[in-house]
N, C-alpha and C. Protein backbone atom coordinates (compact mmCIF):
# COMPACT_ATOMS: atom_id res chain seq x y z
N UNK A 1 24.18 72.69 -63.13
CA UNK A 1 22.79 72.27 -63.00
C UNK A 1 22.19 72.99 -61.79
N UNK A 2 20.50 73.80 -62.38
CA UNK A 2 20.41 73.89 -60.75
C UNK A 2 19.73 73.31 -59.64
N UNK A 3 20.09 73.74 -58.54
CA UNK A 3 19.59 73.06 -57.69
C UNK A 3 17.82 72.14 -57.82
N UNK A 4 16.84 72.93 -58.65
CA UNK A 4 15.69 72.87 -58.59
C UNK A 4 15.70 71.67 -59.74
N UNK A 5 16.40 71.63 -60.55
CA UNK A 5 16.90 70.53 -61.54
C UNK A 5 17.28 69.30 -60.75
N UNK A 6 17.99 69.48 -60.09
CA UNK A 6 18.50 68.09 -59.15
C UNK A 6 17.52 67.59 -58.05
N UNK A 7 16.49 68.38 -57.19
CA UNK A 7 15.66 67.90 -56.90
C UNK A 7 14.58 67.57 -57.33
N UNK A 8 14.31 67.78 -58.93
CA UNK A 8 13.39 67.36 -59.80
C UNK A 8 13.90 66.01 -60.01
N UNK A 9 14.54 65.90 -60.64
CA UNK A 9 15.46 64.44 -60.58
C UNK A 9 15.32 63.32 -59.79
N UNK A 10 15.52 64.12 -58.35
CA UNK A 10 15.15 63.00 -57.31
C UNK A 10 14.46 63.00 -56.85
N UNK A 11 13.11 63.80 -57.16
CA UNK A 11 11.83 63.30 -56.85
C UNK A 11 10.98 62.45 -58.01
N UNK A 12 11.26 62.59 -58.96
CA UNK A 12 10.25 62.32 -60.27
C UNK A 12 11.29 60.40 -59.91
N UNK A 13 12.83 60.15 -59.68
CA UNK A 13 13.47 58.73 -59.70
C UNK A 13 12.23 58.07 -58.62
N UNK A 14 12.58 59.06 -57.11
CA UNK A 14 12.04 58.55 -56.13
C UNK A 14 10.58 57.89 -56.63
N UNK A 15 9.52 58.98 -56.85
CA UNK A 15 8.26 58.39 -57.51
C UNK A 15 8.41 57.21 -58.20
N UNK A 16 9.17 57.44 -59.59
CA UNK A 16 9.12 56.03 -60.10
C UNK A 16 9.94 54.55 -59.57
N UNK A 17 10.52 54.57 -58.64
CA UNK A 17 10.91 53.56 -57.65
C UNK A 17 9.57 53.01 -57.29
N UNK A 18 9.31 53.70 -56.45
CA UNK A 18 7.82 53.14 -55.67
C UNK A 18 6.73 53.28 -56.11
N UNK A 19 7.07 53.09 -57.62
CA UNK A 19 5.43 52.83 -57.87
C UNK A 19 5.64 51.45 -58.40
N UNK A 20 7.28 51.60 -59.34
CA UNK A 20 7.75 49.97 -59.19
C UNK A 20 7.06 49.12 -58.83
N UNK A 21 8.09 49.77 -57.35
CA UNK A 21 7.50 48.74 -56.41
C UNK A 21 6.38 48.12 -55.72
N UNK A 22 5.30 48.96 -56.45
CA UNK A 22 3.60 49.14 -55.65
C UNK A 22 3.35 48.38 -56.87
N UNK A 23 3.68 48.75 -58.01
CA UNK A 23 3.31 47.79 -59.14
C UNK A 23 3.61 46.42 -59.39
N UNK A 24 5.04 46.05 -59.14
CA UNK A 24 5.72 44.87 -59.01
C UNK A 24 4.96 43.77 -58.06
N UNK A 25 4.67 44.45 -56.71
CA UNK A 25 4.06 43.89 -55.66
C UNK A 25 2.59 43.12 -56.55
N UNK A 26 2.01 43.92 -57.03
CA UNK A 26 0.77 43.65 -57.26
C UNK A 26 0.85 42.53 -58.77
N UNK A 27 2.04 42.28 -59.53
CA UNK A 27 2.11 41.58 -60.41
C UNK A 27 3.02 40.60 -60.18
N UNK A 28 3.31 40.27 -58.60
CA UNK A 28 3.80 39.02 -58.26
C UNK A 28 5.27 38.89 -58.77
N UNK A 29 5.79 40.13 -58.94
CA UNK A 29 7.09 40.31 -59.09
C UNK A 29 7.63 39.49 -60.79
N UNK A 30 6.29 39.30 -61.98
CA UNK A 30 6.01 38.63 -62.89
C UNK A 30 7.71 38.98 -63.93
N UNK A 31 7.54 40.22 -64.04
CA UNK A 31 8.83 41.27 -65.26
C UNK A 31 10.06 40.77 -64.97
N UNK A 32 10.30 40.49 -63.64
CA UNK A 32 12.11 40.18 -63.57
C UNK A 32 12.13 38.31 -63.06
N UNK A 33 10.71 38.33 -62.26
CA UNK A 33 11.22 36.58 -62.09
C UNK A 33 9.70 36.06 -62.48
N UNK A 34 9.58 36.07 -63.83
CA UNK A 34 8.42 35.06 -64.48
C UNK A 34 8.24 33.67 -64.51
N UNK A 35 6.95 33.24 -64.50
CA UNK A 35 6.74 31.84 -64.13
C UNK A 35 7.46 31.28 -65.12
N UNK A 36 7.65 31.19 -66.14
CA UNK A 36 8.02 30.50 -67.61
C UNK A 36 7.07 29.18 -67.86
N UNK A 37 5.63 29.52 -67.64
CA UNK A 37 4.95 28.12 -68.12
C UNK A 37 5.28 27.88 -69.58
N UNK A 38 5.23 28.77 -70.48
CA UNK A 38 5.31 28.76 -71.99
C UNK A 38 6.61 28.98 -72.38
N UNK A 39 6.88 30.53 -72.31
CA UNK A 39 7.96 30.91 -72.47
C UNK A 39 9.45 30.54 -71.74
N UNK A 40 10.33 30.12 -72.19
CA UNK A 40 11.88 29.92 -71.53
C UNK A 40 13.07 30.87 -71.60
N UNK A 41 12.14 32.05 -72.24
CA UNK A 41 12.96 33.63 -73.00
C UNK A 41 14.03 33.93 -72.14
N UNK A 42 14.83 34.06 -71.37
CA UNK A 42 15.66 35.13 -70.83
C UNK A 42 14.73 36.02 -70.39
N UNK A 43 14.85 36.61 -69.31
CA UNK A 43 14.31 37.76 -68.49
C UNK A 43 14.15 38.96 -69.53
N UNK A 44 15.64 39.54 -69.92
CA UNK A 44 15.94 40.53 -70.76
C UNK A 44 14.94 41.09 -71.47
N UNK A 45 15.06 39.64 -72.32
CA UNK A 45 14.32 39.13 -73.80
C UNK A 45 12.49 39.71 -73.88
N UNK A 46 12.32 39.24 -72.19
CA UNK A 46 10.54 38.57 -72.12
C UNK A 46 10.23 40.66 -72.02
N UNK A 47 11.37 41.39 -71.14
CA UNK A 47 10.78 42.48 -71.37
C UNK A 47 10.66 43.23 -71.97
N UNK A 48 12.07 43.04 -73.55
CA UNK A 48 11.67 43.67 -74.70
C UNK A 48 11.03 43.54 -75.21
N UNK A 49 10.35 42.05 -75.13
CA UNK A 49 9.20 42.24 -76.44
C UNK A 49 7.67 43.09 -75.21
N UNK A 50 7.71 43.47 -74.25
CA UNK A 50 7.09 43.93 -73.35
C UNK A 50 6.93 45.42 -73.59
N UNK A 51 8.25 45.79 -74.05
CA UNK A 51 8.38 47.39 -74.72
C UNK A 51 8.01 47.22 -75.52
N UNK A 52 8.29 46.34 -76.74
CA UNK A 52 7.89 46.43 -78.17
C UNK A 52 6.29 45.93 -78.34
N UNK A 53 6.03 45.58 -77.32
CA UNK A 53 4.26 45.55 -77.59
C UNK A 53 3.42 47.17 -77.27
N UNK A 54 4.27 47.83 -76.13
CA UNK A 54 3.59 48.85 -75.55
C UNK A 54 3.76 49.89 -76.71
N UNK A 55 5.15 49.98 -77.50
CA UNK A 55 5.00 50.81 -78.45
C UNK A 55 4.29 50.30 -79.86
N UNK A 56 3.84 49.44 -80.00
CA UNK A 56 3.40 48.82 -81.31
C UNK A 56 1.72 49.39 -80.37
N UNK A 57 1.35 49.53 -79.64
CA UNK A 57 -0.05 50.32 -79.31
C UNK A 57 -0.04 51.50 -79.74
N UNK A 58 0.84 52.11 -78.83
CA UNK A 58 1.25 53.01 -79.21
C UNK A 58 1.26 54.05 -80.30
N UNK A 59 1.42 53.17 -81.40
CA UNK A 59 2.24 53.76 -82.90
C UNK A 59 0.91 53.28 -83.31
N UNK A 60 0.23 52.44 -82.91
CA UNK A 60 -1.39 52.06 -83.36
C UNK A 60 -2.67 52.89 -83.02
N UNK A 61 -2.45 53.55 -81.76
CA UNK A 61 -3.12 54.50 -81.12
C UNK A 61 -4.01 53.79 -80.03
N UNK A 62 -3.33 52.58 -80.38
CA UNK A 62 -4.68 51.76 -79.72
C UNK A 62 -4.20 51.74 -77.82
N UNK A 63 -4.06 52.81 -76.74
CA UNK A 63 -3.60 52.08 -75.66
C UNK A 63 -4.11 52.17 -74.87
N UNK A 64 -4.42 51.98 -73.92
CA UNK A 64 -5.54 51.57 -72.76
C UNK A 64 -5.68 52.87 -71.63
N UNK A 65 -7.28 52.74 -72.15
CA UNK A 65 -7.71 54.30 -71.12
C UNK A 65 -7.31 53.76 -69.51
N UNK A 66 -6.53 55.20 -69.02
CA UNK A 66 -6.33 55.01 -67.64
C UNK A 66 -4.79 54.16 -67.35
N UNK A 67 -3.80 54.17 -68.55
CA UNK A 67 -2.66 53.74 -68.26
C UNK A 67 -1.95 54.97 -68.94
N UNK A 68 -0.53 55.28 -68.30
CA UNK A 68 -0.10 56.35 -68.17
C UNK A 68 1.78 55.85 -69.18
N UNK A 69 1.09 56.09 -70.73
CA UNK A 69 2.22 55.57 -71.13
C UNK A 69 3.71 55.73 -71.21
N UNK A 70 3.93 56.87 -70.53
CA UNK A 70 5.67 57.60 -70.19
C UNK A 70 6.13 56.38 -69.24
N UNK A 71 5.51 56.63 -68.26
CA UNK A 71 5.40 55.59 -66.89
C UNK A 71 5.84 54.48 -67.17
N UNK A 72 4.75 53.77 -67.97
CA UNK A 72 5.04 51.95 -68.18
C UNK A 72 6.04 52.12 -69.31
N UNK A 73 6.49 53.21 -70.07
CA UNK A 73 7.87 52.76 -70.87
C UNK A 73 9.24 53.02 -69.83
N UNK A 74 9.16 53.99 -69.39
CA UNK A 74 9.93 54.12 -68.28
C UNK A 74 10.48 53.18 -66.95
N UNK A 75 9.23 52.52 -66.61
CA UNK A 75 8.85 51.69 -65.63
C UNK A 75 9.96 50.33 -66.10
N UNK A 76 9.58 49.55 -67.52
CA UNK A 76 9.92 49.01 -68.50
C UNK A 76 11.41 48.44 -68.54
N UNK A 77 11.88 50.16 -68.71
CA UNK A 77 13.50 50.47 -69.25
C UNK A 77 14.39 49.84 -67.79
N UNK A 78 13.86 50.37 -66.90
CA UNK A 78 14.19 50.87 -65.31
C UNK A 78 14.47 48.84 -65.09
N UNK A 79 13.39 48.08 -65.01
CA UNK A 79 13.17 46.58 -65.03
C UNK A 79 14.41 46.23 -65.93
N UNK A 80 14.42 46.43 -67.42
CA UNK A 80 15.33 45.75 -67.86
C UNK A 80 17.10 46.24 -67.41
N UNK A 81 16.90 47.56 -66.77
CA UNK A 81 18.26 47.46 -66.86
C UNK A 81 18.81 46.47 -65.29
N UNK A 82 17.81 46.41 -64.17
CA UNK A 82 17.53 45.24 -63.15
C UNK A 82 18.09 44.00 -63.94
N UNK A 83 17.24 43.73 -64.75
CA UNK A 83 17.83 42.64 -65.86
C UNK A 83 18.45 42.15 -66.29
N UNK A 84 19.52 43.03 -66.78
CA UNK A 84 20.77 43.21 -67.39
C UNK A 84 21.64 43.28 -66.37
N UNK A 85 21.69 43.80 -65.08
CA UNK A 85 22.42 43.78 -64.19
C UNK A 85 22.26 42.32 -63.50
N UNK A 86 21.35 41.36 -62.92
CA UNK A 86 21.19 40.37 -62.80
C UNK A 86 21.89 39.02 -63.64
N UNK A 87 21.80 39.55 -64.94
CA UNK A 87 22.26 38.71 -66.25
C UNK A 87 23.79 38.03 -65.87
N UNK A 88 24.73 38.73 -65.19
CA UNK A 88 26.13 38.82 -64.96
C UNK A 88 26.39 38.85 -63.78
């Protein structure tokens, strides 16, 4: 691999860490520890159907000007595997 490969890597992780975290901040940390007024889903659970809404836009065409959809599937994946590691 070269070098310019590996610091692509760890700049594009780095970025999406902290936007996470700039995002997380601003949604009250909702994706990994949700209020559960309604829902009693499992963490896991609440963020797949979280993916499966973003791609059901998606595949609809329908998704919201000014959201950056690589990102929030990415963003998404990154949360549930938090998730999954928490789970155990």
């Amino acid at each position: 691999m070269s070098k310019q490969t590996q610091d692509d890597i760890i700049r594009v992780t780095k970025a999406m860490g902290e936007f996470l975290v700039e995002k997380n901040k601003a949604y009250g940390d909702s994706a990994l520890d949700p209020v559960r007024v309604f829902s009693k889903a499992k963490t896991t659970e609440q963020i797949l159907v979280r993916l499966d809404d973003k791609l059901s836009r998606l595949k609809k065409g329908q998704e919201y000007l000014g959201d950056d959809d690589i990102v929030d599937l990415i963003g998404y994946l990154f949360l549930l595997m938090i998730a999954k590691e928490r789970e155990f």
